[in-house]
N, C-alpha and C. Protein backbone atom coordinates (compact mmCIF):
# COMPACT_ATOMS: atom_id res chain seq x y z
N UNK A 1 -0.41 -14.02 -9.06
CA UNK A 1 0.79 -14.18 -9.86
C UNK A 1 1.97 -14.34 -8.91
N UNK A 2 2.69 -15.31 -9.30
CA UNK A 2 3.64 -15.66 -8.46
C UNK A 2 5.01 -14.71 -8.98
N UNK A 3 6.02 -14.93 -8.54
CA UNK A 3 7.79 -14.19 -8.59
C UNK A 3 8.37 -14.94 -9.87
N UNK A 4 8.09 -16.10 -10.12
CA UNK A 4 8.48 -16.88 -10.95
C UNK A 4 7.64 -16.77 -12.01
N UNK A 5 6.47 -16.88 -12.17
CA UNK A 5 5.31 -16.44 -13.35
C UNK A 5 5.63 -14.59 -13.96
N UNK A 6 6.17 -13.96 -12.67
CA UNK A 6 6.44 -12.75 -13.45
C UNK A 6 7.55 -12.84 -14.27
N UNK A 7 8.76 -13.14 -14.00
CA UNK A 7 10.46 -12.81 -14.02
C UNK A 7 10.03 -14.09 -15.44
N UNK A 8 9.16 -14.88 -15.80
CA UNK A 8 8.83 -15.79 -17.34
C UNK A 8 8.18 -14.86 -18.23
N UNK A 9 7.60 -13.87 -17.31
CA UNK A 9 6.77 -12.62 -18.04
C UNK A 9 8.21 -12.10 -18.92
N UNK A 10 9.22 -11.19 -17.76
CA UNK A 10 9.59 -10.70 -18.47
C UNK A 10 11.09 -11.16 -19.22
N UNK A 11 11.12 -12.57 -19.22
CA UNK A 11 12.35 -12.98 -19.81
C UNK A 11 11.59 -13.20 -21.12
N UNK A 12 10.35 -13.76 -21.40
CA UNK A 12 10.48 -13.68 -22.56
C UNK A 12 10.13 -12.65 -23.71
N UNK A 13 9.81 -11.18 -23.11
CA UNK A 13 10.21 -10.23 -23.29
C UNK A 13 11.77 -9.39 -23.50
N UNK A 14 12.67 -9.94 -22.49
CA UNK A 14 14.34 -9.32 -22.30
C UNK A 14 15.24 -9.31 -23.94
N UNK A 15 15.58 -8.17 -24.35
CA UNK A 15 15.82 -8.06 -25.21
C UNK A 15 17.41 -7.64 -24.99
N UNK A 16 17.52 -6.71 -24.10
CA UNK A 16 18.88 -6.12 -24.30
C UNK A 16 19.53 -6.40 -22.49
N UNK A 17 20.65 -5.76 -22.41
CA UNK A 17 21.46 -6.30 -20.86
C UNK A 17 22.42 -4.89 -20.33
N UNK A 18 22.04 -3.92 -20.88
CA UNK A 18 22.67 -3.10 -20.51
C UNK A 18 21.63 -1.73 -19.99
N UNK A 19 21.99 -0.50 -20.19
CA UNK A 19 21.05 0.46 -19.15
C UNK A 19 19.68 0.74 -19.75
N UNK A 20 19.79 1.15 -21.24
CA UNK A 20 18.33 0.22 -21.91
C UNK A 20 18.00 -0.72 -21.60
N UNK A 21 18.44 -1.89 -21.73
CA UNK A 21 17.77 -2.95 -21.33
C UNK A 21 17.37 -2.92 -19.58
N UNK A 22 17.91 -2.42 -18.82
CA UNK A 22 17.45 -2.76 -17.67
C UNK A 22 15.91 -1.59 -17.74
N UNK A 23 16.25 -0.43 -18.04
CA UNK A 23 14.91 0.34 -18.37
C UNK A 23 13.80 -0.39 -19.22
N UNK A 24 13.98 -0.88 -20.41
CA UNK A 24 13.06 -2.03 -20.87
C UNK A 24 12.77 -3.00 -19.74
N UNK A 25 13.19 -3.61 -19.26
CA UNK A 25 12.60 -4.79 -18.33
C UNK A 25 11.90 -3.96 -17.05
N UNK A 26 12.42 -2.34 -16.84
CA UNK A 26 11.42 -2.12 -15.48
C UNK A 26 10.07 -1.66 -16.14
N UNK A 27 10.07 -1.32 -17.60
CA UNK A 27 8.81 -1.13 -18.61
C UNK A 27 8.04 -2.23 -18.05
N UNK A 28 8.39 -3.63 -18.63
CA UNK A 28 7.93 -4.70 -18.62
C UNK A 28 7.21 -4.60 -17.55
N UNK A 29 8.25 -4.63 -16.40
CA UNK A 29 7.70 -5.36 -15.12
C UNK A 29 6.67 -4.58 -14.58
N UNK A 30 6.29 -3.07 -15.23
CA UNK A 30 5.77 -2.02 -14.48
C UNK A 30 4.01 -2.69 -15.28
N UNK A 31 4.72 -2.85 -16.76
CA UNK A 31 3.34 -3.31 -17.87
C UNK A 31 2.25 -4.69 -16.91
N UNK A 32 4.02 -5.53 -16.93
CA UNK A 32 3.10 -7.03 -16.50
C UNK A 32 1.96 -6.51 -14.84
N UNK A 33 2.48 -6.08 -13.98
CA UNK A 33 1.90 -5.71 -12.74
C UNK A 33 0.89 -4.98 -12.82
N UNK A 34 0.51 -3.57 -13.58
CA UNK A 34 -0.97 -3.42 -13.77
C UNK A 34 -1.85 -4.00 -14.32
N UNK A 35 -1.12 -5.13 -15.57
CA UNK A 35 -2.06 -5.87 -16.62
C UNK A 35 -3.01 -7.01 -15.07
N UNK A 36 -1.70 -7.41 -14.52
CA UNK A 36 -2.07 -8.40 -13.45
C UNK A 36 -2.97 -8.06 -12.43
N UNK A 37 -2.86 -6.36 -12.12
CA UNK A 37 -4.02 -6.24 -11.42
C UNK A 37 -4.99 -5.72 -11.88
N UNK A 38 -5.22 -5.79 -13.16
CA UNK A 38 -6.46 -4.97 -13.57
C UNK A 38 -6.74 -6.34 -13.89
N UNK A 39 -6.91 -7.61 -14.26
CA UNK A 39 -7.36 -8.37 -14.23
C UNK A 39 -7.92 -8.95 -12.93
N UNK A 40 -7.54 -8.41 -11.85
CA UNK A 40 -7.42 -8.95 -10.50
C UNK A 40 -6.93 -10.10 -9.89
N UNK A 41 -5.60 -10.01 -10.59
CA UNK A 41 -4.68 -10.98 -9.80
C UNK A 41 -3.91 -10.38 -8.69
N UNK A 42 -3.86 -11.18 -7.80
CA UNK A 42 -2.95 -10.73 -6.34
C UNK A 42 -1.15 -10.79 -6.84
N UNK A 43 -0.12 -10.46 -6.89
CA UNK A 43 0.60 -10.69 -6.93
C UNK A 43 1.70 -10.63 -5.39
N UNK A 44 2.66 -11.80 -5.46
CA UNK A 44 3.15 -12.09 -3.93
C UNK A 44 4.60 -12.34 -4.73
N UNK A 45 5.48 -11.83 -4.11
CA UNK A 45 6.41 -11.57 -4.00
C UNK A 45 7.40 -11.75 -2.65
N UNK A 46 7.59 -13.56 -2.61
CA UNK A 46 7.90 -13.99 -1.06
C UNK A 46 8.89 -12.97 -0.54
N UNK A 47 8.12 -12.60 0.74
CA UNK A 47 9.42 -12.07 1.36
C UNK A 47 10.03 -10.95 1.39
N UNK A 48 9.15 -9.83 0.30
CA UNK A 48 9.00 -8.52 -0.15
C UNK A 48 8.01 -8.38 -0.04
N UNK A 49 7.07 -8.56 -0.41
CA UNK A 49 5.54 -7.29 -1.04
C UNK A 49 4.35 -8.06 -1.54
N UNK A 50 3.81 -7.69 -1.45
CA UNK A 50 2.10 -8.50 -1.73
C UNK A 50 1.19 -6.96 -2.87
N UNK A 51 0.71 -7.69 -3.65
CA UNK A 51 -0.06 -6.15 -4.22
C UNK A 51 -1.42 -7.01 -4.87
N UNK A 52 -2.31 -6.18 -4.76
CA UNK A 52 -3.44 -6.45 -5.37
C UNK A 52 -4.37 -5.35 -5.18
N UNK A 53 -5.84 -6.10 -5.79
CA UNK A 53 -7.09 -4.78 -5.98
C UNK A 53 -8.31 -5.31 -4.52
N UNK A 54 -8.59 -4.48 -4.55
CA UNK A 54 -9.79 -4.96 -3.59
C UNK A 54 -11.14 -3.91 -3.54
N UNK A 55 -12.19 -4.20 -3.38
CA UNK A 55 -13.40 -3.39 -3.65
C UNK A 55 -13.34 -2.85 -2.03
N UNK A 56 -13.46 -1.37 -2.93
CA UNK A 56 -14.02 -0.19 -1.36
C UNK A 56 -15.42 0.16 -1.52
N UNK A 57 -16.32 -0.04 -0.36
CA UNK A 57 -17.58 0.17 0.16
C UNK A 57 -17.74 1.62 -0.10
N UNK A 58 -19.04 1.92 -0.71
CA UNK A 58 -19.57 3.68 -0.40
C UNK A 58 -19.72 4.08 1.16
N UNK A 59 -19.00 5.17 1.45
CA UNK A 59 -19.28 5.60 2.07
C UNK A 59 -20.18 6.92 2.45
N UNK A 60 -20.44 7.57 3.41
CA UNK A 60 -21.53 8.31 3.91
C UNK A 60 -21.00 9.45 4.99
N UNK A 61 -20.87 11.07 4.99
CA UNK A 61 -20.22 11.80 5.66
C UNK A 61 -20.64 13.18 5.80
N UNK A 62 -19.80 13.63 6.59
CA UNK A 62 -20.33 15.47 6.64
C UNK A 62 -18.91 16.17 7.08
N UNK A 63 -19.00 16.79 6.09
CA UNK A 63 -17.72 17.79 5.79
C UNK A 63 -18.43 19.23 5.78
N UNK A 64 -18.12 20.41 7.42
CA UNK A 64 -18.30 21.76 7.57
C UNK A 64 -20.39 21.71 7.09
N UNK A 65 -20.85 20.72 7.52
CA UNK A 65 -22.19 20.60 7.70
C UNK A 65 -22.51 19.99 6.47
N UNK A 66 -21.58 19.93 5.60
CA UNK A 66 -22.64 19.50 4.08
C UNK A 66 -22.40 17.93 4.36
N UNK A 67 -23.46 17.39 3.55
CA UNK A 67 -23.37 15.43 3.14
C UNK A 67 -22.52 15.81 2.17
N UNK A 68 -22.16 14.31 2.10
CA UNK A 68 -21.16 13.27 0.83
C UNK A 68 -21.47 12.44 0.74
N UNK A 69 -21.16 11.77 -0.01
CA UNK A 69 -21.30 10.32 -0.24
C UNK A 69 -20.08 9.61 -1.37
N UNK A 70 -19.51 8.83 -0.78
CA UNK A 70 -18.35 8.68 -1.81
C UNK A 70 -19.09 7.26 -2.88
N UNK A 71 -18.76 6.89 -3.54
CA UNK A 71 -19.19 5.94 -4.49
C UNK A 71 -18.19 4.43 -4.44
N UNK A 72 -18.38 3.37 -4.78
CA UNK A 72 -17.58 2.23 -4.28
C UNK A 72 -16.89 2.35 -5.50
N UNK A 73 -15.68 1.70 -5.05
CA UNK A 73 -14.95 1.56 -6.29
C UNK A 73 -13.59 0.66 -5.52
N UNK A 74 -12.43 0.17 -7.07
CA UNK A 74 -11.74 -0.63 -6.98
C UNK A 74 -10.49 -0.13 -6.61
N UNK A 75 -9.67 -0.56 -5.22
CA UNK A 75 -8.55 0.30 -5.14
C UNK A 75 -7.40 -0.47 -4.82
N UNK A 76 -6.14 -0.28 -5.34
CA UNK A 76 -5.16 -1.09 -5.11
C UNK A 76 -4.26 -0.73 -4.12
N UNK A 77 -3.78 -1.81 -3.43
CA UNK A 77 -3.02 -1.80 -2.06
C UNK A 77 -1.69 -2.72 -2.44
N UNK A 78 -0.53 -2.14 -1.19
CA UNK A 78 0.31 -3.19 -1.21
C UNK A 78 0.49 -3.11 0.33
N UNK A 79 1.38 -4.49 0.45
CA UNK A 79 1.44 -4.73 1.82
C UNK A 79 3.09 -5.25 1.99
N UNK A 80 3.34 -4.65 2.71
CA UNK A 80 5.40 -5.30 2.77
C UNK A 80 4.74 -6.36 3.79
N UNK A 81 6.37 -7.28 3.50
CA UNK A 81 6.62 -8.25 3.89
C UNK A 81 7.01 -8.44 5.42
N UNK A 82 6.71 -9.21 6.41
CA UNK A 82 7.39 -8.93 7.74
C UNK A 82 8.88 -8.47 7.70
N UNK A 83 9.60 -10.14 7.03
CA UNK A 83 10.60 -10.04 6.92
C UNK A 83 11.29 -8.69 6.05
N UNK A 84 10.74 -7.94 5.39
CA UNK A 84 10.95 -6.40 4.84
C UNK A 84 10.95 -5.51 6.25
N UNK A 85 9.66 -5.40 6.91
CA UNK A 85 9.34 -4.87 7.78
C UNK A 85 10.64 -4.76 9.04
N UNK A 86 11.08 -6.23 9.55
CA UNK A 86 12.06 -6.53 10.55
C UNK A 86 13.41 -6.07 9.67
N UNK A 87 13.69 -5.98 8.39
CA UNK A 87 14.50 -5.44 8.20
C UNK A 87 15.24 -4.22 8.13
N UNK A 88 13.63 -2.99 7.99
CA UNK A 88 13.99 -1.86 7.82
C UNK A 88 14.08 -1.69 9.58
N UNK A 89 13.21 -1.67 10.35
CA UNK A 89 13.44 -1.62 11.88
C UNK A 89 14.80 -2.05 12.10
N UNK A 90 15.50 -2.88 12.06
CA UNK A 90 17.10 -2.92 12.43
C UNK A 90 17.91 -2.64 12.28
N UNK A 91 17.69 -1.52 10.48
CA UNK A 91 18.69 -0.49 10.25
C UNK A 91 18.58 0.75 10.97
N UNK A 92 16.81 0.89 11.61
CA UNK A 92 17.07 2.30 11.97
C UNK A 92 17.40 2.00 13.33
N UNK A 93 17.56 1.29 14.26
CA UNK A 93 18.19 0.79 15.39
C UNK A 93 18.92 0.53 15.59
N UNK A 94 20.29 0.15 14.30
CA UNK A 94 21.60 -0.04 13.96
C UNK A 94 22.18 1.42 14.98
N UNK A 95 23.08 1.43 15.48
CA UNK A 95 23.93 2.58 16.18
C UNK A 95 25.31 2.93 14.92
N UNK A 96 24.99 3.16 13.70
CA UNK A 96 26.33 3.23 12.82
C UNK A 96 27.77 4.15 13.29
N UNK A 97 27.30 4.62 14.12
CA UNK A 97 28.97 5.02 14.97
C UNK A 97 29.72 3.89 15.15
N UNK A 98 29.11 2.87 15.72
CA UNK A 98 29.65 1.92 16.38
C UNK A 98 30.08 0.97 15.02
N UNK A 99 29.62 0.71 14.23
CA UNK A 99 29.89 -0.06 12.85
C UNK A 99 30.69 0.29 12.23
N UNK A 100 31.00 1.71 11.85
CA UNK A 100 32.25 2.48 11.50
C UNK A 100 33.23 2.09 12.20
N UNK A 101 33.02 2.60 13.53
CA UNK A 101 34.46 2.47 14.45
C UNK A 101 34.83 0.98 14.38
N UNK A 102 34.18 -0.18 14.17
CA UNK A 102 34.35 -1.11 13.94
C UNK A 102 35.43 -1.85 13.09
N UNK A 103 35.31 -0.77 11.58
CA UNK A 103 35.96 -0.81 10.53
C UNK A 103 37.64 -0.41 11.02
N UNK A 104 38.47 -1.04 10.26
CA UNK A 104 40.27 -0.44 10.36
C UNK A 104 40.41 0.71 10.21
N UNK A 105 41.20 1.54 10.75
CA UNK A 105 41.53 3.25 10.47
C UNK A 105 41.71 3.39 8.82
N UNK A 106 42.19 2.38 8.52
CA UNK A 106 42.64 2.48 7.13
C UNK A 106 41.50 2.99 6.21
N UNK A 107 40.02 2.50 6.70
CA UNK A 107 38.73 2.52 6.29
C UNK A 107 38.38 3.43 6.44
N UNK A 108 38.56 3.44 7.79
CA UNK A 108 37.64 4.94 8.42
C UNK A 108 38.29 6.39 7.42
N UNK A 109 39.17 5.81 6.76
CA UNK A 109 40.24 7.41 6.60
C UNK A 109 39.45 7.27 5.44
N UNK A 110 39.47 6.21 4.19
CA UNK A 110 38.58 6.20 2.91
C UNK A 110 37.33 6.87 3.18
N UNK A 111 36.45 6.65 4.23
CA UNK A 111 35.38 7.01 4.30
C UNK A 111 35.50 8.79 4.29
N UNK A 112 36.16 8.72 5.28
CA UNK A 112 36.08 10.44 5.97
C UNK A 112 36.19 11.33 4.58
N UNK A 113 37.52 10.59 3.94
CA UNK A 113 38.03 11.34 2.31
C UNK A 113 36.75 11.21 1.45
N UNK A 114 35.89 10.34 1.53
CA UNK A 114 35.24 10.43 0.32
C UNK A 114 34.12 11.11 0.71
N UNK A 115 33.86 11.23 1.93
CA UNK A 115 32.65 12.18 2.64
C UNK A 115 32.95 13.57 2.31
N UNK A 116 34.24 13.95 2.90
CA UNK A 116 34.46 15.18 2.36
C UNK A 116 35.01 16.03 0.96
N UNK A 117 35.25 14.85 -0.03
CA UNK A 117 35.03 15.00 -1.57
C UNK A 117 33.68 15.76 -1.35
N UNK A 118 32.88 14.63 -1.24
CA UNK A 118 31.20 15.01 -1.63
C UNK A 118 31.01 16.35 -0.88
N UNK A 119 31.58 16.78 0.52
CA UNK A 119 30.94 18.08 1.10
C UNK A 119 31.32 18.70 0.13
N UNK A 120 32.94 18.76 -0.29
CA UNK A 120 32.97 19.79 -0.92
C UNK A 120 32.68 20.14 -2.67
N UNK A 121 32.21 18.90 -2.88
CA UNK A 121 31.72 19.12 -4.05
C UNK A 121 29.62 19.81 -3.94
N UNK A 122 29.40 19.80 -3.22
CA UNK A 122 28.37 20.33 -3.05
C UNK A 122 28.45 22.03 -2.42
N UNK A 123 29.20 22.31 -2.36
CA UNK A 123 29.76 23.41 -1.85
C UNK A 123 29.72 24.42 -3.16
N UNK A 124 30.41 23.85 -3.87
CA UNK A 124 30.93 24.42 -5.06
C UNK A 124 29.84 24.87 -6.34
């Protein structure tokens, strides 16, 4: 299932445009995506996320001396996207001192004020 085959899923479902409605459409989208993989469709999502089912092999083991044996069965995976991947790596490598200080004092002062709203509303 493609990005475009879903978002036809759920437009012609979309009923409402406000905070219900956005909760209805993550219904949808949550409905259309297991229907899609319990049928065993792959769904790809350029550039974000890949999800689908894939068959796991029995396996064979010893846990504190005893056997096991697990049984095969169907299990679903997702896989991010590189471009997801290279994205989250460059925020955590971002130096945000330096991005702040970047910003006008004028900014920096909004920030500081609204940081310390929040301390001290957690305080309280």
């Amino acid at each position: 299932m493609t990005r475009r085959q879903l978002i036809a899923i759920v437009n012609q479902n979309c009923k409402f445009t406000n905070k219900e409605g956005v909760e209805y459409i993550l219904k949808l989208l949550e409905e259309a995506i297991i229907d899609a993989l319990i049928q065993g469709h792959t769904i790809k999502l350029n550039g974000f996320l890949k999800l689908g089912v894939k068959q796991s092999s029995s396996r064979e083991g010893k846990f504190k001396g005893k056997k096991w044996k697990s049984k095969s069965k169907t299990v679903a995976y997702a896989k991010v996207s590189p471009i997801v991947s290279t994205k989250i790596q460059e925020h955590k490598e971002t130096n945000w001192l330096d991005v702040f200080l970047a910003y006008p004092e004028e900014v920096q002062h909004e920030y500081y004020k609204e940081a310390q709203r929040q301390i001290d509303a957690q305080k309280e």
